[in-house]
Protein backbone atom coordinates (compact mmCIF):
# COMPACT_ATOMS: atom_id res chain seq x y z
CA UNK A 1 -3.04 16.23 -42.67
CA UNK A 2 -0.71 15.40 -39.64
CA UNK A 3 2.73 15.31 -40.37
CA UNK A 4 5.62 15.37 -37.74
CA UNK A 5 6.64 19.00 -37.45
CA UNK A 6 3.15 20.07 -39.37
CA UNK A 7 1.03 21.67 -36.49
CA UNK A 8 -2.53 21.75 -38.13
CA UNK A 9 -4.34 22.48 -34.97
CA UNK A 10 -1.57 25.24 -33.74
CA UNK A 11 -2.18 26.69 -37.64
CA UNK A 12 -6.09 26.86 -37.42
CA UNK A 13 -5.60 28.13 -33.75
CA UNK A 14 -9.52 27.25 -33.42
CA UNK A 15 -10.72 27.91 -36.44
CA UNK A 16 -14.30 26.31 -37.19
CA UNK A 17 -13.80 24.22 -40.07
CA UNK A 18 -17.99 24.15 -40.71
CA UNK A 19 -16.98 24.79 -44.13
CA UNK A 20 -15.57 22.61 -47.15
CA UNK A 21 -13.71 26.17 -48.65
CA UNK A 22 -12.56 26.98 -45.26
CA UNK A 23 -10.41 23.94 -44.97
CA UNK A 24 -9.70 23.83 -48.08
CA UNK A 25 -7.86 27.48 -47.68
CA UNK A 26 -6.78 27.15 -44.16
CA UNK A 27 -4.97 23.89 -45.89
CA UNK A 28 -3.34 25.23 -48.87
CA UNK A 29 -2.37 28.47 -46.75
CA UNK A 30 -0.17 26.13 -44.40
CA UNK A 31 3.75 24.76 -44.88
CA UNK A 32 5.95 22.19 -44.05
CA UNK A 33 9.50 23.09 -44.63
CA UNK A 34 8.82 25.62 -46.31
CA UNK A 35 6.74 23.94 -48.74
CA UNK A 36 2.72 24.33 -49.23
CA UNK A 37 1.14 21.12 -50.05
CA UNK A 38 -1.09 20.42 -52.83
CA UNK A 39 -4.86 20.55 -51.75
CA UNK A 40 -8.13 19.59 -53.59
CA UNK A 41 -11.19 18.47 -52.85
CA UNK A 42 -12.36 15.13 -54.28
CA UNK A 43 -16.15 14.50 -54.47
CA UNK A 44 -16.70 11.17 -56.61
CA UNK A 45 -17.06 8.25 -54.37
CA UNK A 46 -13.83 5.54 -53.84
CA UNK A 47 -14.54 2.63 -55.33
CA UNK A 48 -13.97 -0.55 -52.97
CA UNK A 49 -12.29 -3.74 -53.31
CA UNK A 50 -9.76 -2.08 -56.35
CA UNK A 51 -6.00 -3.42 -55.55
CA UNK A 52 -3.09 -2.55 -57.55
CA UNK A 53 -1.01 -4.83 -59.45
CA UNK A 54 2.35 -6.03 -57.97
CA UNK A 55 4.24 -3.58 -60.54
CA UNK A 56 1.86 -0.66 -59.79
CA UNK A 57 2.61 -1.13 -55.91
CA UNK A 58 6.19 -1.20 -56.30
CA UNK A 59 6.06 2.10 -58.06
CA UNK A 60 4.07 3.67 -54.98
CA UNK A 61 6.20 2.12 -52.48
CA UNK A 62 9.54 3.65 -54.03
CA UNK A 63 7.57 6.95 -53.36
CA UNK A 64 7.32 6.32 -49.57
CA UNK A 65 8.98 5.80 -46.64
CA UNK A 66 7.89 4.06 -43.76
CA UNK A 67 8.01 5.84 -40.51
CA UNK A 68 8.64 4.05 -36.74
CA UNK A 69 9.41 7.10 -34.86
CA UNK A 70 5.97 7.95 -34.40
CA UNK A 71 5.53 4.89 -32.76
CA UNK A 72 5.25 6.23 -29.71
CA UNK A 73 2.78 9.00 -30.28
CA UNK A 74 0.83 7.05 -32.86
CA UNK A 75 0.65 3.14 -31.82
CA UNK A 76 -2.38 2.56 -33.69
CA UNK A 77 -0.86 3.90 -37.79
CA UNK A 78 1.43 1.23 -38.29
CA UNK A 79 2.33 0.55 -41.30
CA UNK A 80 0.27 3.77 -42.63
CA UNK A 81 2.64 6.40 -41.02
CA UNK A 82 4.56 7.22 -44.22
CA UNK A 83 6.21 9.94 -45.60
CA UNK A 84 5.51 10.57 -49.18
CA UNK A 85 8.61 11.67 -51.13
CA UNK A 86 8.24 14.03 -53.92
CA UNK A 87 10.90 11.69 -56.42
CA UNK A 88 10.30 9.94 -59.35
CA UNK A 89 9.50 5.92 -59.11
């Protein structure tokens, strides 16, 4: 949930998050531009080892945008700072 410019910890401004529904609301509550994101909680178990095809990927990676300016405050994402665009693939 860290986004540049989305201040999670300024939002919950110490908030115990002990519970599921209290992140859960505390999350859909907050914006970024203006926008609230989409929140849900999923309970079934990720399976491992499951890769996408080469076409399937493509798709995903016309969705996002890799970030470098966080570089500097997050060495360690890499190639997993993103931005995930809202547009069609």
């Amino acid at each position: 949930m860290k986004e540049p410019g989305l201040k999670g910890e300024n939002y919950w401004n110490g908030s115990i998050l002990e519970r599921v529904e209290t992140a859960i609301k505390l999350a859909e509550n907050m914006t970024w531009k203006g926008i609230h994101p989409v929140v849900r909680l999923v309970k079934e178990t990720y399976q491992t080892g499951v890769k996408l095809t080469k076409k399937a990927m493509k798709k995903v990676e016309n969705q996002i945008q890799r970030l470098n300016y966080g570089e500097e405050n997050f060495p360690n994402l890499g190639k997993w700072f993103i931005d995930i665009c809202c547009g069609s693939s």
